[in-house]
N, C-alpha and C. Protein backbone atom coordinates (compact mmCIF):
# COMPACT_ATOMS: atom_id res chain seq x y z
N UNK A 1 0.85 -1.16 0.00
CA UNK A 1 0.00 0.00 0.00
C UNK A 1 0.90 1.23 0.00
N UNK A 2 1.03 1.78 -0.84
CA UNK A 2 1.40 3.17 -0.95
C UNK A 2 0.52 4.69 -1.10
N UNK A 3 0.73 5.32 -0.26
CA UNK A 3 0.04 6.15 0.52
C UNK A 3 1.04 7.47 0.12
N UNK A 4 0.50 8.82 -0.62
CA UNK A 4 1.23 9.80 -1.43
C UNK A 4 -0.06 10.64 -0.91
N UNK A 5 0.48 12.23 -1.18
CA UNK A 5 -0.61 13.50 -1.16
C UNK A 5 0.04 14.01 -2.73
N UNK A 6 -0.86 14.31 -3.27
CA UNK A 6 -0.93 14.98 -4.69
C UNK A 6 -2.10 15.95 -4.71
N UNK A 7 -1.31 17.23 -5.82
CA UNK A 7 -1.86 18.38 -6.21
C UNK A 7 -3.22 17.68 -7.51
N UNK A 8 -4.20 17.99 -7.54
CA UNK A 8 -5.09 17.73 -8.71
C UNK A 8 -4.80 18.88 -9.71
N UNK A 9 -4.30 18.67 -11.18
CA UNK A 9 -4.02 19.96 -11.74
C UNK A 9 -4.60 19.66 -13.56
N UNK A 10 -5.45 18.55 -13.39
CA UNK A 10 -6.77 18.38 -14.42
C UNK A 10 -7.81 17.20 -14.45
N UNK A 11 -8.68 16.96 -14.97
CA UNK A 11 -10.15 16.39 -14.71
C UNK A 11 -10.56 16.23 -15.83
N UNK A 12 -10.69 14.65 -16.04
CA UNK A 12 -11.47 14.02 -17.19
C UNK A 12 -11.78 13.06 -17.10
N UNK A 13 -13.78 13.00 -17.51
CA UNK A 13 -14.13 11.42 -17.59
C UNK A 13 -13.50 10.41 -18.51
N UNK A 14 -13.21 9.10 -17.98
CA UNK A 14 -12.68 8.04 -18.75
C UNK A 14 -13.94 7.27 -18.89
N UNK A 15 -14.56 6.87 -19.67
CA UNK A 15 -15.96 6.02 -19.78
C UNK A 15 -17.30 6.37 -18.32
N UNK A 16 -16.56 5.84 -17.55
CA UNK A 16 -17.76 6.37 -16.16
C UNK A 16 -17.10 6.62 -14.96
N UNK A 17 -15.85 6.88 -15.18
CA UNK A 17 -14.74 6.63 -13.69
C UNK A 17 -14.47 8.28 -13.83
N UNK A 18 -14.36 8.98 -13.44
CA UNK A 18 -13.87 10.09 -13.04
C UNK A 18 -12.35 10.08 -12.73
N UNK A 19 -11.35 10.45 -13.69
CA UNK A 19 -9.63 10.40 -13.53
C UNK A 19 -9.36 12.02 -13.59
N UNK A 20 -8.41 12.05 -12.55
CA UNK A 20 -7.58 13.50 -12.36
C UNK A 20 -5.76 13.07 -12.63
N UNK A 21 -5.58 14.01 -13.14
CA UNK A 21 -4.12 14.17 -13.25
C UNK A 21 -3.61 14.63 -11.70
N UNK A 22 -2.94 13.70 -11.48
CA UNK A 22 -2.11 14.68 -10.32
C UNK A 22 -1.03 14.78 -9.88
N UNK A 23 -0.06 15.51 -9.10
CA UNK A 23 0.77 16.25 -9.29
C UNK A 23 1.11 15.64 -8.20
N UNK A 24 2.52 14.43 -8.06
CA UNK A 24 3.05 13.62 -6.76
C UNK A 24 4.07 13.91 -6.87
N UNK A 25 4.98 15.27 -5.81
CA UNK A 25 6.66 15.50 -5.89
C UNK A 25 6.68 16.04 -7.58
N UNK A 26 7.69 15.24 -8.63
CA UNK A 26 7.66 15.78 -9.65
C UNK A 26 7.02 14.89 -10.96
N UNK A 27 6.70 13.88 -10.29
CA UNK A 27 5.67 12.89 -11.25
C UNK A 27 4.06 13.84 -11.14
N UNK A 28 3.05 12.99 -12.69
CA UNK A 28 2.08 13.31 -12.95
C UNK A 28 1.51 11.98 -12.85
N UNK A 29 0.55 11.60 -12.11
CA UNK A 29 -0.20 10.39 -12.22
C UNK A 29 -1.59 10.10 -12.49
N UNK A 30 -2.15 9.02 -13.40
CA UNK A 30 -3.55 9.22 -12.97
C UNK A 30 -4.24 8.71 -12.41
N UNK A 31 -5.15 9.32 -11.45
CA UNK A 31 -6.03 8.90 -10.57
C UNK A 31 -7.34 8.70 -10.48
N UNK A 32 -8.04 8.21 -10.12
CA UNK A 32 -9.48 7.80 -10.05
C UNK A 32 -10.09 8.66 -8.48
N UNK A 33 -11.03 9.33 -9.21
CA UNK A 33 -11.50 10.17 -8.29
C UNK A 33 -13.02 10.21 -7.55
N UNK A 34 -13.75 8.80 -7.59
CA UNK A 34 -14.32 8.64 -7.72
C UNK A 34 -15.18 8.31 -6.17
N UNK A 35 -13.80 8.52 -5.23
CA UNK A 35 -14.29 8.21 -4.02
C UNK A 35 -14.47 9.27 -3.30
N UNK A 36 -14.08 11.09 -4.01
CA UNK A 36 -13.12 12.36 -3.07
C UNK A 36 -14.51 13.28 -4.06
N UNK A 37 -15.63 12.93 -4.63
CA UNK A 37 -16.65 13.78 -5.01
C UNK A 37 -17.49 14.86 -4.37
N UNK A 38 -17.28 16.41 -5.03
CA UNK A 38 -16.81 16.79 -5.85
C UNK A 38 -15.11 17.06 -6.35
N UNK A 39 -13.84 16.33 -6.39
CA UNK A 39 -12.80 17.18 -6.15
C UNK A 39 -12.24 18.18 -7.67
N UNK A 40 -12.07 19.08 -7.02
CA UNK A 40 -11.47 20.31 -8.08
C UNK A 40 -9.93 20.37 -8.39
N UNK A 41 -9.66 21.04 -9.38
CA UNK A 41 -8.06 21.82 -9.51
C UNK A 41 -7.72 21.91 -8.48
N UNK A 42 -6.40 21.83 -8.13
CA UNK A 42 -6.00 22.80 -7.28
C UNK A 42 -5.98 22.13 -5.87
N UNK A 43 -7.03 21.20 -5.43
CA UNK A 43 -7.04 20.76 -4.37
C UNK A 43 -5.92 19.28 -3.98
N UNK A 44 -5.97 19.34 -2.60
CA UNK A 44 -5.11 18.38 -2.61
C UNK A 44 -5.53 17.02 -1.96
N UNK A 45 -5.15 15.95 -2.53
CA UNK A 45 -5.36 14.87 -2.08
C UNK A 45 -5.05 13.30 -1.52
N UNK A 46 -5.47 12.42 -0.48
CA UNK A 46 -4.03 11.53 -0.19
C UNK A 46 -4.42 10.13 -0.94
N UNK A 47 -3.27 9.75 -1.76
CA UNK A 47 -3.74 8.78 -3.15
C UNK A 47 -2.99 7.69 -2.21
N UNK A 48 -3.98 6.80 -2.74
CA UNK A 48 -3.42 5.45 -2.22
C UNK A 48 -3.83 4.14 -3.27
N UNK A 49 -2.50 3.62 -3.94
CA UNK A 49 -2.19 2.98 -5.08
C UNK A 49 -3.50 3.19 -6.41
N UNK A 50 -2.96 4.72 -6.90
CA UNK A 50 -3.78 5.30 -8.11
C UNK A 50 -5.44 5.19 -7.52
N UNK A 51 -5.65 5.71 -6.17
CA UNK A 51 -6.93 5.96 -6.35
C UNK A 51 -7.16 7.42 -4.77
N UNK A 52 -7.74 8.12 -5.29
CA UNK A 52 -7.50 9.23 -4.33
C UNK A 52 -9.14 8.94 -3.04
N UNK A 53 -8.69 8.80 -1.59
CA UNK A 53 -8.78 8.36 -0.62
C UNK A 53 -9.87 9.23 0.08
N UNK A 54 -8.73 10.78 -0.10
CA UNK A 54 -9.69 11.49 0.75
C UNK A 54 -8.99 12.86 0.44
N UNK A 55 -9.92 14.23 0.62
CA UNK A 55 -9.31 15.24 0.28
C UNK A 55 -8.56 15.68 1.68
N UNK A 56 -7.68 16.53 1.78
CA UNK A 56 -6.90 17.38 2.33
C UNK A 56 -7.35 18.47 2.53
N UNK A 57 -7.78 19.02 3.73
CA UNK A 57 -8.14 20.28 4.24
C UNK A 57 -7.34 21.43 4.57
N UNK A 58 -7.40 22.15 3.88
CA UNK A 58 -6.20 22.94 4.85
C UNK A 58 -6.73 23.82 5.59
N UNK A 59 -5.82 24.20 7.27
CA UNK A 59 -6.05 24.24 8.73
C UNK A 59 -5.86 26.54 8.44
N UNK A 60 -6.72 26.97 8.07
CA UNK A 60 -5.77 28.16 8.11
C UNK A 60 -5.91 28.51 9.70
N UNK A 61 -4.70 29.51 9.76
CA UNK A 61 -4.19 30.22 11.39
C UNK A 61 -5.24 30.74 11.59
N UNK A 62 -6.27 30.84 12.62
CA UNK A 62 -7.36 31.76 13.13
C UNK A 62 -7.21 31.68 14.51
N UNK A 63 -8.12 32.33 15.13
CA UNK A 63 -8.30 32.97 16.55
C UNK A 63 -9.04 31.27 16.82
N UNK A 64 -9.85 30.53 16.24
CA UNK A 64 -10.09 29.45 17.08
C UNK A 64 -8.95 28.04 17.20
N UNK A 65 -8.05 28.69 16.79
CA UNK A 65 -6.51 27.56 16.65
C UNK A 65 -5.90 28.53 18.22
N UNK A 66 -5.92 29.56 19.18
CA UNK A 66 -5.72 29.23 19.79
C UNK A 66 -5.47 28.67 21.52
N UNK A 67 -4.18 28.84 21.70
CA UNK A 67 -4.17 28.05 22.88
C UNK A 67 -4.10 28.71 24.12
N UNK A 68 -4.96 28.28 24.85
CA UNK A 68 -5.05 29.12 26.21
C UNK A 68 -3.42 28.87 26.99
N UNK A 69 -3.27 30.25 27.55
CA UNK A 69 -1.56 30.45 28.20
C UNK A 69 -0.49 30.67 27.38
N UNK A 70 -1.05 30.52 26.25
CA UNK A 70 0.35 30.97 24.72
C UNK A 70 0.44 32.45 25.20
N UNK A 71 1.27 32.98 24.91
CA UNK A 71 1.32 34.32 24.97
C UNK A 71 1.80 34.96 23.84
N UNK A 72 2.60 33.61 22.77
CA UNK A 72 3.40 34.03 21.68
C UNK A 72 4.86 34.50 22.17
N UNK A 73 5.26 34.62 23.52
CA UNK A 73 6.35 35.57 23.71
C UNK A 73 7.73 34.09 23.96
N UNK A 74 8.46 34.43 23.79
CA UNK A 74 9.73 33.63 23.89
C UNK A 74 10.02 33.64 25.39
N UNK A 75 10.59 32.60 25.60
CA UNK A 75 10.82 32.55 27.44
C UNK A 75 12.85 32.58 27.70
């Protein structure tokens, strides 16, 4: 089982399977997307042997990330 995160950077039906190009390090692979619906350009996803698993969220920095007693200050 090999387990990769890839960029999606195009989208085309193959007969009824839904395949994305995607973008692993500096390889292009294709993937079956058929389990990560709707996924778009651009998004990212964790492929596991040519079939993408689950999308990737990304965490942005906000006021509910944080931590009570941080102060931010260096000790």
């Amino acid at each position: 089982m090999n387990l990769v995160y890839g960029e999606i950077i195009a989208l085309s039906p193959e007969r009824e399977i839904r395949i994305g190009k995607v973008r692993v390090g500096g390889a292009i692979i294709a993937v079956s997307l058929d389990f990560v619906s709707p996924a778009q350009i651009g998004e990212v996803v964790l492929v596991c042997d040519g079939v993408a698993i689950a999308k990737v969220e990304h965490e942005s920095k906000t006021e509910d990330s944080y931590v009570p007693g941080n102060t931010g200050e260096a000790y």
